[in-house]
C-alpha atoms as a PDB file:
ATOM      1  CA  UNK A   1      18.146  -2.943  53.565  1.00  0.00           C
ATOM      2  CA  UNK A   2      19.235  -4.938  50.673  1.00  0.00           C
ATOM      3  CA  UNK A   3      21.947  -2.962  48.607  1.00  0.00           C
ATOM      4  CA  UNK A   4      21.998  -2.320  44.765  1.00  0.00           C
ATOM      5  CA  UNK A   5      24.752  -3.900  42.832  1.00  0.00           C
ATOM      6  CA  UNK A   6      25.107  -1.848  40.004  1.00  0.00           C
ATOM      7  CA  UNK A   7      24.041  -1.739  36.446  1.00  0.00           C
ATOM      8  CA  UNK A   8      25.667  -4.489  34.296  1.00  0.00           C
ATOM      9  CA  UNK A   9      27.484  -3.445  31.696  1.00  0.00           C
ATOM     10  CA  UNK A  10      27.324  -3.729  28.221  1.00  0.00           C
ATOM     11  CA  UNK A  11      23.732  -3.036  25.811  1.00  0.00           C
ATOM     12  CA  UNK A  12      21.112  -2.647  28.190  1.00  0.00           C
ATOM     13  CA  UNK A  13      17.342  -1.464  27.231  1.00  0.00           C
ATOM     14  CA  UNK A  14      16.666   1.739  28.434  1.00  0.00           C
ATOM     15  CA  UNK A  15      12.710   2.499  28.853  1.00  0.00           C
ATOM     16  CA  UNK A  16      11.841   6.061  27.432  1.00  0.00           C
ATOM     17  CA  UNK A  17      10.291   8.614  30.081  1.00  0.00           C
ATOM     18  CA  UNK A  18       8.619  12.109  28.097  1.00  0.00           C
ATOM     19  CA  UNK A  19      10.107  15.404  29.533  1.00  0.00           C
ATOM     20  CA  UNK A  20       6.594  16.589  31.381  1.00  0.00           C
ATOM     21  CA  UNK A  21       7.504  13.579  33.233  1.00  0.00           C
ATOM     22  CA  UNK A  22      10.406  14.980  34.841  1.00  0.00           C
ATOM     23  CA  UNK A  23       9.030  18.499  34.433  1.00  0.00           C
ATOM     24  CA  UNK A  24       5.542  18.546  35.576  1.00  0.00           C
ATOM     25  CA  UNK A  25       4.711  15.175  36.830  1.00  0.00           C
ATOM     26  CA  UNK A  26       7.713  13.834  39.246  1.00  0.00           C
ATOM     27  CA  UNK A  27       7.752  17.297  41.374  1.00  0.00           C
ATOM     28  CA  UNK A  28       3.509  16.538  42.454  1.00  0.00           C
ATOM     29  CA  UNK A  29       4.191  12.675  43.205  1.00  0.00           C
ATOM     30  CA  UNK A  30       4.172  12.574  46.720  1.00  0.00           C
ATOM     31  CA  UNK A  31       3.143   8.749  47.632  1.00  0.00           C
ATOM     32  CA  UNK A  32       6.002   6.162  46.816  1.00  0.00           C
ATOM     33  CA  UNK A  33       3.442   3.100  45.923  1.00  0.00           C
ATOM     34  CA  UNK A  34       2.198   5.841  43.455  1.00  0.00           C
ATOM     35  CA  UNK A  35       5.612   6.851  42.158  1.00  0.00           C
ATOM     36  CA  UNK A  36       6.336   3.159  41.792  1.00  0.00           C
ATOM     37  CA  UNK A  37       3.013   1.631  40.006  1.00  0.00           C
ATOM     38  CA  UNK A  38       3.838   4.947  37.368  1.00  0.00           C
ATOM     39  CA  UNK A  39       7.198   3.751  36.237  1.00  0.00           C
ATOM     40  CA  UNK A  40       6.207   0.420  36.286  1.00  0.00           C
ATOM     41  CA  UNK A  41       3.270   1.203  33.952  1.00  0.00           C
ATOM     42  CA  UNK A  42       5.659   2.974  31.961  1.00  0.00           C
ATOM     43  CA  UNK A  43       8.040   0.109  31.670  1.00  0.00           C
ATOM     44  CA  UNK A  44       5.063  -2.671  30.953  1.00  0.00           C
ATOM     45  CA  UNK A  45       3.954  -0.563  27.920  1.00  0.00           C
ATOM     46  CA  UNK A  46       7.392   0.134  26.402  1.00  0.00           C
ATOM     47  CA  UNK A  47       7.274  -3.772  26.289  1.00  0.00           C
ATOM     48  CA  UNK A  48       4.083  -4.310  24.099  1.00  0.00           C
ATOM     49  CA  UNK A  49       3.956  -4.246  20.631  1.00  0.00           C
ATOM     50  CA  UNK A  50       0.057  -3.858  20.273  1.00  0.00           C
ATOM     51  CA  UNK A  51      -1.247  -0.529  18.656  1.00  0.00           C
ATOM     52  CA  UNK A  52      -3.107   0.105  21.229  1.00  0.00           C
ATOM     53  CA  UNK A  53      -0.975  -0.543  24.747  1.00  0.00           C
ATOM     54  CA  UNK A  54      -3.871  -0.996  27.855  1.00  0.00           C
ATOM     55  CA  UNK A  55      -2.496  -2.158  30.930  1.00  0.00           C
ATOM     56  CA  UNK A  56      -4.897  -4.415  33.631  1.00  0.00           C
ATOM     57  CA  UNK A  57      -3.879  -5.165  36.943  1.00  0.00           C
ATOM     58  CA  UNK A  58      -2.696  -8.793  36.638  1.00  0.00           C
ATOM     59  CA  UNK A  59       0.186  -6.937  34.453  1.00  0.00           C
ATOM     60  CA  UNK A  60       1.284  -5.230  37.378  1.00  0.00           C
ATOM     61  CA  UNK A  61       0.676  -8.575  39.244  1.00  0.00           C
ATOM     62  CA  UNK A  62       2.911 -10.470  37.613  1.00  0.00           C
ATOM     63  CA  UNK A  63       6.058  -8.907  38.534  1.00  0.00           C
ATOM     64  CA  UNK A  64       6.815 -10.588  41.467  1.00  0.00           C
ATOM     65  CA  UNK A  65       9.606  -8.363  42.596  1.00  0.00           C
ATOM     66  CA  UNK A  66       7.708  -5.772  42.183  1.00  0.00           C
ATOM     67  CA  UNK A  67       4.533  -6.861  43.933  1.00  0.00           C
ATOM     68  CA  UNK A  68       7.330  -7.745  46.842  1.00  0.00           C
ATOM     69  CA  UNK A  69       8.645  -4.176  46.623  1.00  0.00           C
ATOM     70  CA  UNK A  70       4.896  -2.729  47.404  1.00  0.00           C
ATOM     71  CA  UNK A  71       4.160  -4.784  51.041  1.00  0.00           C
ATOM     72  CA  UNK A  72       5.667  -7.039  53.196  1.00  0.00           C
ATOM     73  CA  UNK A  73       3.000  -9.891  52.889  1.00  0.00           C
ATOM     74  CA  UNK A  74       0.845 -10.484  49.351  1.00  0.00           C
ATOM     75  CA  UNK A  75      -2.190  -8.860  50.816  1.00  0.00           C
ATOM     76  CA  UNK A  76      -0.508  -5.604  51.810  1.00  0.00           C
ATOM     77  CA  UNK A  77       0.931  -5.181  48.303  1.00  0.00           C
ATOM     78  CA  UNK A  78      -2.375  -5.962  46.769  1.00  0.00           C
ATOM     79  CA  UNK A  79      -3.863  -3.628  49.267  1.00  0.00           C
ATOM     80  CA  UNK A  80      -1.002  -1.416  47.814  1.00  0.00           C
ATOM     81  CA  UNK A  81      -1.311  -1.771  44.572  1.00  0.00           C
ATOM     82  CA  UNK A  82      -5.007  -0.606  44.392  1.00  0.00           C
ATOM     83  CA  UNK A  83      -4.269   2.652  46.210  1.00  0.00           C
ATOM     84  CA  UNK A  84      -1.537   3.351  44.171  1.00  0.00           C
ATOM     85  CA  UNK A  85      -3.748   2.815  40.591  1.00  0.00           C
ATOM     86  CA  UNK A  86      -6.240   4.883  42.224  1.00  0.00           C
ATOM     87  CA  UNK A  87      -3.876   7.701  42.956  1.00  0.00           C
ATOM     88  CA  UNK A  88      -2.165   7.627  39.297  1.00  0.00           C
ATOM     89  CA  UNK A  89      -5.860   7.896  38.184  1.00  0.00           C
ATOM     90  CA  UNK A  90      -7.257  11.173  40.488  1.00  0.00           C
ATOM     91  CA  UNK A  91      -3.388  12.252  39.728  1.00  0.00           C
ATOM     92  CA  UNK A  92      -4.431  11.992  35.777  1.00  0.00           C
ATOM     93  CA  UNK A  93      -1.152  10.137  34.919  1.00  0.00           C
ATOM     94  CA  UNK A  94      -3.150   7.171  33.988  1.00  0.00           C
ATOM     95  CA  UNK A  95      -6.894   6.750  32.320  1.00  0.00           C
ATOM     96  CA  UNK A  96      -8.875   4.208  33.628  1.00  0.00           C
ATOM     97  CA  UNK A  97     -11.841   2.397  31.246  1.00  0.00           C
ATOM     98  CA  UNK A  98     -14.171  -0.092  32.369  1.00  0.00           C
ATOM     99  CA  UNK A  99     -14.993  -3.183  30.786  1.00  0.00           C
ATOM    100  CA  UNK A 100     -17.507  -5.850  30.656  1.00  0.00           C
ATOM    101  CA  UNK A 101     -16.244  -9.558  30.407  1.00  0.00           C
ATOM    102  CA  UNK A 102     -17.750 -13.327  30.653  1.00  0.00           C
ATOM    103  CA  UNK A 103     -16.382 -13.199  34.220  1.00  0.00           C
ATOM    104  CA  UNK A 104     -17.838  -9.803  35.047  1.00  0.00           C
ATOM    105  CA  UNK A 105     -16.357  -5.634  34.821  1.00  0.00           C
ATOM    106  CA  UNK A 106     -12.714  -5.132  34.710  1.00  0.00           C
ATOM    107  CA  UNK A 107     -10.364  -2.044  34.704  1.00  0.00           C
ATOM    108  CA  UNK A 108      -8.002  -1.545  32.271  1.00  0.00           C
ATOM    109  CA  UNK A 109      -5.725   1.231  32.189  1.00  0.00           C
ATOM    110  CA  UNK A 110      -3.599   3.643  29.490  1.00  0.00           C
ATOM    111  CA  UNK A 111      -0.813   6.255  30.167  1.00  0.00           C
ATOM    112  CA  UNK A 112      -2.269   9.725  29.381  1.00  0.00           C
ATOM    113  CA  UNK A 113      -0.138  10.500  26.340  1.00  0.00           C
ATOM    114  CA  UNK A 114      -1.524  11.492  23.102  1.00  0.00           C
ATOM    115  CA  UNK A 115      -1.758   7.636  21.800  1.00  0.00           C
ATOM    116  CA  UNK A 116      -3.444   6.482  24.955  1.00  0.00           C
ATOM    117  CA  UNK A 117      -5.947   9.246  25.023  1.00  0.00           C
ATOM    118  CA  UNK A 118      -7.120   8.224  21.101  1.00  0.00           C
ATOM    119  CA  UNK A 119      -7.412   4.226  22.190  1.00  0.00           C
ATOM    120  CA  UNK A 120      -9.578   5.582  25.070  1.00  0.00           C
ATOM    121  CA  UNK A 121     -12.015   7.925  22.373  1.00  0.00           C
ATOM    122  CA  UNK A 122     -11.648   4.567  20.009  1.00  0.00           C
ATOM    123  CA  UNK A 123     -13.007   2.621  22.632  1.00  0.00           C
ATOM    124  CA  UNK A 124     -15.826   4.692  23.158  1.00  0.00           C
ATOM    125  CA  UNK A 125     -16.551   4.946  19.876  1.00  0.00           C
ATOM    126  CA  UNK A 126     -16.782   1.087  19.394  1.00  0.00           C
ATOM    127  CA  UNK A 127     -13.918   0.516  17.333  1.00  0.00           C
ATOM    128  CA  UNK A 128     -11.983  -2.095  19.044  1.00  0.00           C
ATOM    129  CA  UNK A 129     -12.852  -4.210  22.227  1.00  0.00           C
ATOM    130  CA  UNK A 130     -10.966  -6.262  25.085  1.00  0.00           C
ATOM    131  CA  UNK A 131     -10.179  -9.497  24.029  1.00  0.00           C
ATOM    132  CA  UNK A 132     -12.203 -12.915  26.396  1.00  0.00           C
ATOM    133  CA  UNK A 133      -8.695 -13.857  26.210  1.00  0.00           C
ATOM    134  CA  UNK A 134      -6.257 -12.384  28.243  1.00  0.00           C
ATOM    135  CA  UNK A 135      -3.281 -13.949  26.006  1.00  0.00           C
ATOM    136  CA  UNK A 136      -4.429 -11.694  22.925  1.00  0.00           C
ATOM    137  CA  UNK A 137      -4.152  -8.324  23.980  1.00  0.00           C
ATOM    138  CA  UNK A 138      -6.686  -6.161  21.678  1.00  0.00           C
ATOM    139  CA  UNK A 139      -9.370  -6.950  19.147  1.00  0.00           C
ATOM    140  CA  UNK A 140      -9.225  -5.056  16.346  1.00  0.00           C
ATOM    141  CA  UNK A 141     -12.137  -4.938  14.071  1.00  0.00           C
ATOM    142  CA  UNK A 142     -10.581  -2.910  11.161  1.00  0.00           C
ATOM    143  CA  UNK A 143      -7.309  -2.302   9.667  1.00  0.00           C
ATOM    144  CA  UNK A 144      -7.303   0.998  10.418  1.00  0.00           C
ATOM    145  CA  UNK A 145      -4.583   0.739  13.237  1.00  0.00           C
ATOM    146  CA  UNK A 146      -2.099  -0.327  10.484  1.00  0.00           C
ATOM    147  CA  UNK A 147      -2.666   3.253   9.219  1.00  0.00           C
ATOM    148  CA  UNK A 148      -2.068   5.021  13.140  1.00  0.00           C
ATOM    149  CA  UNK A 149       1.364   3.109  13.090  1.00  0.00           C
ATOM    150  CA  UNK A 150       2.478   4.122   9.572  1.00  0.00           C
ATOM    151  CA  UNK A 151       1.543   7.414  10.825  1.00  0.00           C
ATOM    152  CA  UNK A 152       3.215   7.131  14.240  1.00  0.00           C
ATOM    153  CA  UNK A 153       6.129   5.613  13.033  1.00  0.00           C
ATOM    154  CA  UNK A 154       6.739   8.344   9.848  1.00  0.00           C
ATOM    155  CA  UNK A 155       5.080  11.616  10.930  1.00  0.00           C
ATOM    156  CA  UNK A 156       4.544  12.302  14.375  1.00  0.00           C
ATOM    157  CA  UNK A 157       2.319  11.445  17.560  1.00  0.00           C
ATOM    158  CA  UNK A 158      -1.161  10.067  17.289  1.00  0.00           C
ATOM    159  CA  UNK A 159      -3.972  12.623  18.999  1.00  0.00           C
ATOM    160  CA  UNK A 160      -7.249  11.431  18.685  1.00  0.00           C
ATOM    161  CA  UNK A 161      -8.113  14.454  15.792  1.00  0.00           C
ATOM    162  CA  UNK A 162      -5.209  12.438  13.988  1.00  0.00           C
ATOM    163  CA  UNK A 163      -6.589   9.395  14.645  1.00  0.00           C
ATOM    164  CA  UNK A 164     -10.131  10.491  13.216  1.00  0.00           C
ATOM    165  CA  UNK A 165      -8.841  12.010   9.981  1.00  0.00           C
ATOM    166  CA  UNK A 166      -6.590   8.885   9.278  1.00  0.00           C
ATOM    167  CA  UNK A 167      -9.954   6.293   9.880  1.00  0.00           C
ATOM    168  CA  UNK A 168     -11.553   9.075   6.513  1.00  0.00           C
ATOM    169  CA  UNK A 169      -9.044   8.467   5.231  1.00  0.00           C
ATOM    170  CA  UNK A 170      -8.329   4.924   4.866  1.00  0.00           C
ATOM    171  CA  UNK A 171     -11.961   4.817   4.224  1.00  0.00           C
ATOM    172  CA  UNK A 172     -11.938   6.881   1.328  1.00  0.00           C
ATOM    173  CA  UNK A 173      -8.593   6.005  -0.163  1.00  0.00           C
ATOM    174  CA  UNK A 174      -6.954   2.542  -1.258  1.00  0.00           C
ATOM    175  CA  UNK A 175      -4.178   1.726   1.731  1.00  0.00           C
ATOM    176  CA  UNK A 176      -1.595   1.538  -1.057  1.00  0.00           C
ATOM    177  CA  UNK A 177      -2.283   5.344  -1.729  1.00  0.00           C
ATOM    178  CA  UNK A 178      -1.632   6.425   1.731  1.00  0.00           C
ATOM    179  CA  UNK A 179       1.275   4.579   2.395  1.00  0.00           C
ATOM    180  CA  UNK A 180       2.990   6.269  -0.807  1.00  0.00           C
ATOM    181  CA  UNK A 181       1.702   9.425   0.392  1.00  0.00           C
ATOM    182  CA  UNK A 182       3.392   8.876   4.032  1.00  0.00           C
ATOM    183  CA  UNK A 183       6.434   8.380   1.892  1.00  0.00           C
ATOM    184  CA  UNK A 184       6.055  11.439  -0.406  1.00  0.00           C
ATOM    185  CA  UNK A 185       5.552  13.751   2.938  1.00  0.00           C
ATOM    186  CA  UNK A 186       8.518  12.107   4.540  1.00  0.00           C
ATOM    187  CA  UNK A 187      11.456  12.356   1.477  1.00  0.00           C
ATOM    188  CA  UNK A 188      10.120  15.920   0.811  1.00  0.00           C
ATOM    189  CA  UNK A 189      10.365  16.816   4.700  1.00  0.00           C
ATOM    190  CA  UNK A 190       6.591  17.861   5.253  1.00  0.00           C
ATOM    191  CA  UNK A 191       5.760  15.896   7.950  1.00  0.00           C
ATOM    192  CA  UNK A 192       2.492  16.395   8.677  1.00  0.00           C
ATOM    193  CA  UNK A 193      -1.179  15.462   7.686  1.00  0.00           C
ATOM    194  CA  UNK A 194      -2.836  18.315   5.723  1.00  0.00           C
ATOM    195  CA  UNK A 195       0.506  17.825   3.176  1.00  0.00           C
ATOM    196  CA  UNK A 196      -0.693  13.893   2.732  1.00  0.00           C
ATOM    197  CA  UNK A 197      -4.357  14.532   2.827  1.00  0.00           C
ATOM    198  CA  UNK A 198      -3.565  17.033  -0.279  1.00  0.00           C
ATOM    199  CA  UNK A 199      -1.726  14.357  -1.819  1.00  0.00           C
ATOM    200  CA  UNK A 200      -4.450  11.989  -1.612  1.00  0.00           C
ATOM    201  CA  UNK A 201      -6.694  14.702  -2.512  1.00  0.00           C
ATOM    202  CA  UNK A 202      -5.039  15.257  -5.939  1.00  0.00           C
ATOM    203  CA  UNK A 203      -4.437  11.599  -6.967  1.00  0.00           C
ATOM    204  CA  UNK A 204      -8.455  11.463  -6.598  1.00  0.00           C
ATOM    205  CA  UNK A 205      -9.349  14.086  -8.338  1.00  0.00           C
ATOM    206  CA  UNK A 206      -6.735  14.116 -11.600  1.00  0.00           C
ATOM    207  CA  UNK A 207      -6.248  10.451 -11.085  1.00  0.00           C
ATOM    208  CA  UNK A 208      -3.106   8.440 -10.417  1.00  0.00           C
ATOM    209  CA  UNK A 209      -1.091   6.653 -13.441  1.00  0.00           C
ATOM    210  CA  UNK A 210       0.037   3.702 -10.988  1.00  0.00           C
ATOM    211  CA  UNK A 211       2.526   1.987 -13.690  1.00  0.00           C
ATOM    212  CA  UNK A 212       4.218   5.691 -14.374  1.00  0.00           C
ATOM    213  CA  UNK A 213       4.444   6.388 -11.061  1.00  0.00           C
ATOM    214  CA  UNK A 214       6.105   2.871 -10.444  1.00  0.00           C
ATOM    215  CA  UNK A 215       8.613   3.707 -13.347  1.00  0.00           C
ATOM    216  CA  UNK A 216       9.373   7.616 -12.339  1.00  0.00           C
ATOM    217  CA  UNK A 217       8.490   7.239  -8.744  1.00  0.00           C
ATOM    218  CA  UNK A 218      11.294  10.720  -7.852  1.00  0.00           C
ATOM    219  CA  UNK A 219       9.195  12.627 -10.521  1.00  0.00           C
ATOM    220  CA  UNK A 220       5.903  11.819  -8.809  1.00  0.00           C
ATOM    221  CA  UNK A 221       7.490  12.469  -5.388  1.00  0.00           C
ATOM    222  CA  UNK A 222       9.013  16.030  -6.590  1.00  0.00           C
ATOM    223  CA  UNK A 223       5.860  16.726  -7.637  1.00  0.00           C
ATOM    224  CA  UNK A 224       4.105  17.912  -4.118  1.00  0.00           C
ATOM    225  CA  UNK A 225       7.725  19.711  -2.639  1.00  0.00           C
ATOM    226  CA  UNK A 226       6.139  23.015  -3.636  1.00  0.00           C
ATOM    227  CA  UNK A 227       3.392  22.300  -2.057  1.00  0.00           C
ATOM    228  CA  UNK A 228       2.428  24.792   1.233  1.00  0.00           C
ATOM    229  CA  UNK A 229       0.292  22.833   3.299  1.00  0.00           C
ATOM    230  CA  UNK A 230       0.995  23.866   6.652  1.00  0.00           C
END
């Protein structure tokens, strides 16, 4: 058995794990190959920086020690590794999409959290594709995902309703608009999106005085702090 020398010390990176994980998830786990392909799909995603995080199976591939940790020889880890993906699928820990490339269909797979459910309806609904080329990630056709971050990153999870409302959104408002509204939900502590869609509502239909706003900009925010959205 080789033996575990410790954690170094100093700053490490710790990869985040959600609660259910330990909760609901961990206890019904009963196949180690399973148990390992899971973490390692939630370590490979805490890595990307794409909007939309999809994992294939040459990402699991690539870690060699971890392709050594699933079988003694390559093919019984690739062997291995299959079963295990399959299992985290049935299990419903990860969702699996297939895809059509130049080179033929090809699985790609997202952690069942609120984020990876949405890229999976997205999908579906034609708004973003695979890339030919496996060095860039996603294809975006709109700018829309720069709205689910600002979102993500200021107000809360992305669920696919979420996700729907913000694509109305952007296509109904100017992107400046939003992202002020973001920031008008977030200083006045009403974190969520009925508050900025009412924002966005009003600025449409009284109008929005850009250069005052620029030159008062606490006024404008104070404004909406009454405000009982929800």
């Amino acid at each position: 058995m080789t033996t575990f020398s410790g954690f170094p010390e100093g700053k490490v990176h710790l990869t985040p794990l959600p609660g259910p994980f330990f909760q609901d998830l961990l206890p019904q786990i009963d196949h180690l190959d399973e148990l390992k392909v899971t973490l390692q799909a939630f370590w490979l995603v805490d890595h990307m920086e794409e909007v939309f995080r999809y994992l294939r199976r040459g990402d699991f591939q690539a870690g060699r020690n971890f392709m050594d940790g699933l079988g003694e020889t390559p093919e019984l880890a690739e062997e291995a590794l299959d079963e295990a993906l399959q299992r985290a699928v049935r299990r419903g820990t990860l969702l699996r999409l297939m895809v059509k490339l130049d080179a033929g269909e090809e699985a790609i797979y997202f952690i069942n959290t609120p984020k990876g459910r949405a890229a999976v309806l997205a999908f579906e609904r034609g708004e973003w594709e695979l890339s030919e080329d496996a060095r860039q990630r996603v294809e975006v056709r709109s700018e829309a995902p720069n709205v689910y971050r600002l979102y993500e990153d200021n107000i809360g999870p992305l669920t696919p309703m979420v996700a729907e409302a913000l694509r109305d959104a952007e296509q109904t408002y100017p992107a400046a608009w939003i992202e002020e509204a973001v920031k008008i939900a977030v200083e006045n502590n009403k974190r969520n999106l009925r508050y900025i869609e009412a924002i966005l509502r009003n600025w449409q239909e009284k109008g929005r005085d850009e250069r005052k706003d620029r030159r008062d900009t606490e006024k404008a925010r104070r404004r909406y702090s009454d405000w009982e959205t929800g």
